[in-house]
Protein backbone atom coordinates (compact mmCIF):
# COMPACT_ATOMS: atom_id res chain seq x y z
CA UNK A 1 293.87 27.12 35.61
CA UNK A 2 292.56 26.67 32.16
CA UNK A 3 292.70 24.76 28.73
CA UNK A 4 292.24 21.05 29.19
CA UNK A 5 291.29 19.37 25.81
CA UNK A 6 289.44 16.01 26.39
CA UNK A 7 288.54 12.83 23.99
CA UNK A 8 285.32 13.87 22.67
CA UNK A 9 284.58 15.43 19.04
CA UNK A 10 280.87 16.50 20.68
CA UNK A 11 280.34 20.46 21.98
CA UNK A 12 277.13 18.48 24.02
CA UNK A 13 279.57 16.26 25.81
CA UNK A 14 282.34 19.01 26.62
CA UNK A 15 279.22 20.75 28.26
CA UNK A 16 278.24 17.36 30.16
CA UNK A 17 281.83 17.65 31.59
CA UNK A 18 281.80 20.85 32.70
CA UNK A 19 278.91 20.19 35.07
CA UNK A 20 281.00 16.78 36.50
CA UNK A 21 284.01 18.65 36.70
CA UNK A 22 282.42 21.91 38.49
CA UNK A 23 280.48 20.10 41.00
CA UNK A 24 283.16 18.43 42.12
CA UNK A 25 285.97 20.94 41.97
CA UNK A 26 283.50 23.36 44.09
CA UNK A 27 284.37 20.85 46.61
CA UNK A 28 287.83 21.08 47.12
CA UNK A 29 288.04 25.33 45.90
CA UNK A 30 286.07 28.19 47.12
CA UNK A 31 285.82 29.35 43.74
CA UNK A 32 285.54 26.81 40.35
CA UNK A 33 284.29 28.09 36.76
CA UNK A 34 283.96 25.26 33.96
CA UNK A 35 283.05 25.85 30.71
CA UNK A 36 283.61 25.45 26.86
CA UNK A 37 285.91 28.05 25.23
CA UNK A 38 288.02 28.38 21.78
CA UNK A 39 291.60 26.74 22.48
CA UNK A 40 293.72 29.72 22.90
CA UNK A 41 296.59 29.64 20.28
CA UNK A 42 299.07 27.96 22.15
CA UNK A 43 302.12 27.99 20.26
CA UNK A 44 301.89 32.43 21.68
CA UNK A 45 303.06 33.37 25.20
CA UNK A 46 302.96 32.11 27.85
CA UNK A 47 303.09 28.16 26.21
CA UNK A 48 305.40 28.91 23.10
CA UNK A 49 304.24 25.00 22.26
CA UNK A 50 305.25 23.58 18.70
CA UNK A 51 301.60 23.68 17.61
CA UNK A 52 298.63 25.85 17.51
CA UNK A 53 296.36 23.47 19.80
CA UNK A 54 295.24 20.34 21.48
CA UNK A 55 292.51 19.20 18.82
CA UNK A 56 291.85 16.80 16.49
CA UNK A 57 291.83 13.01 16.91
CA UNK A 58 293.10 13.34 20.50
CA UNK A 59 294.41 9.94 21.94
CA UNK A 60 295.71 9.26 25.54
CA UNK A 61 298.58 6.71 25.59
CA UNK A 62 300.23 5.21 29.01
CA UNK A 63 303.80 4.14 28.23
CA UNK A 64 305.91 1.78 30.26
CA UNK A 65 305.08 2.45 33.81
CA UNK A 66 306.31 2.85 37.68
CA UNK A 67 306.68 -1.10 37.89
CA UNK A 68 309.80 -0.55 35.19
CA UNK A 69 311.23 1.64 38.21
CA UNK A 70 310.42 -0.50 41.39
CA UNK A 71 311.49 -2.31 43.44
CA UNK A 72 314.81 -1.73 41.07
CA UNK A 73 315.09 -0.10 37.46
CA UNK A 74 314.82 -1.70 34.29
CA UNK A 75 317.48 0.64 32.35
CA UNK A 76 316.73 -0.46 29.23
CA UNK A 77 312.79 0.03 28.84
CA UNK A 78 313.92 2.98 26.27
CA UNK A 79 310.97 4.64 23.81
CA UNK A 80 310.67 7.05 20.71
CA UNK A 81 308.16 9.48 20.47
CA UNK A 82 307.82 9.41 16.59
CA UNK A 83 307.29 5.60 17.46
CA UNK A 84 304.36 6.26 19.97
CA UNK A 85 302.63 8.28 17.75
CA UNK A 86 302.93 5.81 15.03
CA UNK A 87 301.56 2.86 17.16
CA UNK A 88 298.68 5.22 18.26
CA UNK A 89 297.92 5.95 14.59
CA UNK A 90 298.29 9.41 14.65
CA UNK A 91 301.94 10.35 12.69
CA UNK A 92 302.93 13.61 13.39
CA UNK A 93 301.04 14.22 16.38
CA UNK A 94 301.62 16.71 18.97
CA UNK A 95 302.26 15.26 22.13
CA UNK A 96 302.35 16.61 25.43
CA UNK A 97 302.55 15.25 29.08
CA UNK A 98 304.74 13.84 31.56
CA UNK A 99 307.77 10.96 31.92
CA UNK A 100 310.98 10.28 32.29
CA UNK A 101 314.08 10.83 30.69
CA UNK A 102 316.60 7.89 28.70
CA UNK A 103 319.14 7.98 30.83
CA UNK A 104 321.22 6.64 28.08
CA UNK A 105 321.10 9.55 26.04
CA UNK A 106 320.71 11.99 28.90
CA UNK A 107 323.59 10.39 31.70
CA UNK A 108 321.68 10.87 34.78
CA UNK A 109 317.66 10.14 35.92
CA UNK A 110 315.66 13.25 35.41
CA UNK A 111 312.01 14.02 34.70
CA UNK A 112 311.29 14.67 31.17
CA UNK A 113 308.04 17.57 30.16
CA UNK A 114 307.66 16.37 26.55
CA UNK A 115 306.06 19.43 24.46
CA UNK A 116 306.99 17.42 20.58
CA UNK A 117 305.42 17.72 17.21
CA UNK A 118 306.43 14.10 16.00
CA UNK A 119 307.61 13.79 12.56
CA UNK A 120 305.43 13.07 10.05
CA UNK A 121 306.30 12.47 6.27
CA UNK A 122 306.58 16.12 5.12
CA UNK A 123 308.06 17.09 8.53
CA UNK A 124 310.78 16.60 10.86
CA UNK A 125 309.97 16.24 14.80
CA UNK A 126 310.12 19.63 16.37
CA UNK A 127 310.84 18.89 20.36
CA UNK A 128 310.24 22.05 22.42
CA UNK A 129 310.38 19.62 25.75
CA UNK A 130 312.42 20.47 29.18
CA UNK A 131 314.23 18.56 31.52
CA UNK A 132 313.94 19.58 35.39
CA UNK A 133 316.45 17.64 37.35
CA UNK A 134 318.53 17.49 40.61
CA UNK A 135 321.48 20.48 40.11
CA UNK A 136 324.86 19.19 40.60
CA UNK A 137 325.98 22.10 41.71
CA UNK A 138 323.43 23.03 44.90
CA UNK A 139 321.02 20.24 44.60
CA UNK A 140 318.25 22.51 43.55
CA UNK A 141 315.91 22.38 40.97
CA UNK A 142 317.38 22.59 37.05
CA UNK A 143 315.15 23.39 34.45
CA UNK A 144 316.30 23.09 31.02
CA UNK A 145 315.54 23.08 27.69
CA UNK A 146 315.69 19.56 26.24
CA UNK A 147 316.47 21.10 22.57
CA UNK A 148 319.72 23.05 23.90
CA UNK A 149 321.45 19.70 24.53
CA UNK A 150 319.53 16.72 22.96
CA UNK A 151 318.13 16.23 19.13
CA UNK A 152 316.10 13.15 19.97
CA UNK A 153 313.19 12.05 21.14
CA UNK A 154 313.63 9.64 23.49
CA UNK A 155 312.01 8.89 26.82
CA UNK A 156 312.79 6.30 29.28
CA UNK A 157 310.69 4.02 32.23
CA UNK A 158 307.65 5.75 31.99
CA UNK A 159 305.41 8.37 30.02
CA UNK A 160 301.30 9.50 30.66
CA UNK A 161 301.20 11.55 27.32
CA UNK A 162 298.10 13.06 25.37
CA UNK A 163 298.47 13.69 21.63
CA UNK A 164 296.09 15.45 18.99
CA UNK A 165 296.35 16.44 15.66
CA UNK A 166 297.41 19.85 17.50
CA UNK A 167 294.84 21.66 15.37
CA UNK A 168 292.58 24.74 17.38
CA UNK A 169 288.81 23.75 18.47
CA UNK A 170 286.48 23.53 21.35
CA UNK A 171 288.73 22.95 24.52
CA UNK A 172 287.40 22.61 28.85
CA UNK A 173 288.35 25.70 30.25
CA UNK A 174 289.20 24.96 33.97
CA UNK A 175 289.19 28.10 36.06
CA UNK A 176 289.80 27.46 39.94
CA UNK A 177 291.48 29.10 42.94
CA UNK A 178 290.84 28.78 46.86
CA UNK A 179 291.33 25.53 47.32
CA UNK A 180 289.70 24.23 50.71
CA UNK A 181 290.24 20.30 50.61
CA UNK A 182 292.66 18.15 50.77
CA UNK A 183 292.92 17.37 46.87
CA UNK A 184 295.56 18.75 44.75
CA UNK A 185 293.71 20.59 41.19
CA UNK A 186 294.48 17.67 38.91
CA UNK A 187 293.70 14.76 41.76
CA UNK A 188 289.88 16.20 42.21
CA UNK A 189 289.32 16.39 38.63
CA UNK A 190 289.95 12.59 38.15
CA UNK A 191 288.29 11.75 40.89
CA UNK A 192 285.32 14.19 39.73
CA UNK A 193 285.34 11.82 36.88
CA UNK A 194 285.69 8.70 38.83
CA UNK A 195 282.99 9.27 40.78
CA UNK A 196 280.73 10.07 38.32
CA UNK A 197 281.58 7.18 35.55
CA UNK A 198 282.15 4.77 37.98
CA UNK A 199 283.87 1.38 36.26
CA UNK A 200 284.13 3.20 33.06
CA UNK A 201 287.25 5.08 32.10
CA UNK A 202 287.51 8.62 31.07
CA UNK A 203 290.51 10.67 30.15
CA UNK A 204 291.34 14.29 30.17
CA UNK A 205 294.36 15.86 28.69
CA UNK A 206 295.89 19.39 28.19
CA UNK A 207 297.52 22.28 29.87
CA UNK A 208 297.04 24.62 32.62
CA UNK A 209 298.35 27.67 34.31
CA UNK A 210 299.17 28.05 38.54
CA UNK A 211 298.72 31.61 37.79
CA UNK A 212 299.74 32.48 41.73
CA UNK A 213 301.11 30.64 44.94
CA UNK A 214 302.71 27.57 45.13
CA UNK A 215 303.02 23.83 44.74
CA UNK A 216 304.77 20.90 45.97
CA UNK A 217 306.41 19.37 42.99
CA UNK A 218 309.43 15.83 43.23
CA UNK A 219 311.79 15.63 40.84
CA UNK A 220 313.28 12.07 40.93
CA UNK A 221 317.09 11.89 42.24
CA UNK A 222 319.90 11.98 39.27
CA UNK A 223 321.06 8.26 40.39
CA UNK A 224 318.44 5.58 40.66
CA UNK A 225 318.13 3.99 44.27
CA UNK A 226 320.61 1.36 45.33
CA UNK A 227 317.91 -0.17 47.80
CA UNK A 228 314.72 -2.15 46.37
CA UNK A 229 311.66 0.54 46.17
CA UNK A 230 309.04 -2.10 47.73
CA UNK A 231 306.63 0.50 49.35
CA UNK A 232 305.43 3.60 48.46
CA UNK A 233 307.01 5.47 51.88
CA UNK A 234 310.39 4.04 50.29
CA UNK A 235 309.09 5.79 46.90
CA UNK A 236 308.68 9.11 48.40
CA UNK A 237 312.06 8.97 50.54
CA UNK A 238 314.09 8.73 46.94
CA UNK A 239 312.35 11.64 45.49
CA UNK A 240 313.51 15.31 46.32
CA UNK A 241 310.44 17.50 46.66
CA UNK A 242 310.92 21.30 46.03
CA UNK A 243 308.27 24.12 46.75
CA UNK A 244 307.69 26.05 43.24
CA UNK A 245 306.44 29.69 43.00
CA UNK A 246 303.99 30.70 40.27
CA UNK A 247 303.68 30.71 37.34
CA UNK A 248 303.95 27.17 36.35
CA UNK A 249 302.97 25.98 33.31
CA UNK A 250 301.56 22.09 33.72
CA UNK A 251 300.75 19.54 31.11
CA UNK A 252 298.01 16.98 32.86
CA UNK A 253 297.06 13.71 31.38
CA UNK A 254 294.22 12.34 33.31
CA UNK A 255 292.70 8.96 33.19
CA UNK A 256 289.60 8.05 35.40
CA UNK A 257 290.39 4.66 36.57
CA UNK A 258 292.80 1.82 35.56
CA UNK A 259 290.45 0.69 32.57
């Protein structure tokens, strides 16, 4: 697993974190390497991202949130990348993370990957992001590529996205396998963080590689649930969980505590 950019501009601090992150990932994996590397050029194989890397002015935003889809959805809490990038002054950014799809534009609930280079005033957006959602057809997992249907940029309910100038720099390379607790990769580095900084709130953002094996990944269901969500049991019934092979490509965005 490897390549998480973070929010500092200081090689002394990206070292700091590497000696958080690696005591507590040795932990929870028989075998955890931390340390401070070049960003790889990420718009090559295997990532094919819209940009180069994850550096430069990185920001973390939170947009909307799971209380816009419990106990029952609010539909019309629609956003805009290009905005978000605005309102985080940053036009033009490269964002990457996780969210949800507008199911206005889109028809159906699905999870959205966003993977966008945001407009600026020179440029138009460039949206490399997928969709994975529930398959009509066998109720399997449908990955596609948000581009081959959609021109927009769009998002709906919820988003946990980081966004840099995309520029190449000093990144947290992340290398663990092994694991031997009961924490997932990206749920022991928060709490590697949490434990450390206590009441103060860090964030981590990037991308990473399940290089082999597997993981236990929801997608949410194409119709949002009749019944009130009121607990998170109810939550977890709605999803549909599939069992992924490697290699998976994941885009973290990692924030300490509620700040």
């Amino acid at each position: 697993c490897h390549n998480l950019g973070d929010f500092s501009m200081s090689v002394t601090l990206l070292l700091f974190f590497t000696i958080v992150l690696q005591k507590g990932l040795k932990e929870n994996f028989a075998d955890a390497q931390v340390s401070v590397v070049d960003c790889p050029d990420l718009s090559q194989e295997p990532f094919n991202f819209p940009a180069k890397g994850i550096c430069g002015k990185p920001r973390i935003a939170d947009v909307g949130g799971v209380p816009y889809l419990i106990p029952v959805v609010q539909r019309e809490k629609v956003y805009d990348l290009n905005t978000v990038a605005k309102d985080i002054e940053l036009p033009g950014a490269f964002i990457l993370g996780a969210g949800a799809v507008s199911s206005k534009i889109v028809g159906v609930n699905a999870e959205l990957i966003p993977i966008v280079q945001t407009k600026s005033e020179k440029k138009p957006a460039v949206n490399g992001s997928y969709i994975a959602q529930i398959n009509p057809a066998d109720k399997g997992c449908l990955l596609e590529k948000y581009s081959s249907k959609y021109t927009d940029c769009e998002f709906g309910l919820l988003a946990n996205l980081y966004a840099s100038e995309g520029q190449p720099g000093k990144v947290i390379e992340v290398k663990a396998n092994g694991r031997t607790g009961e924490l997932n990769f990206v749920s022991c580095l928060r709490q590697s963080l949490e434990k450390h900084y206590g009441e103060k709130p860090v964030g981590m953002g990037g991308t990473f590689i399940i290089q082999k094996g597997k993981a236990k990944i929801h997608i949410m269901p194409p119709e949002f649930s009749a019944c009130p969500l009121n607990t998170d049991e109810d939550v977890n019934n709605w999803l549909k969980f599939f069992e992924m092979k490697a290699p998976l490509i994941c885009q973290p965005v990692i924030v300490s505590r509620d700040p």
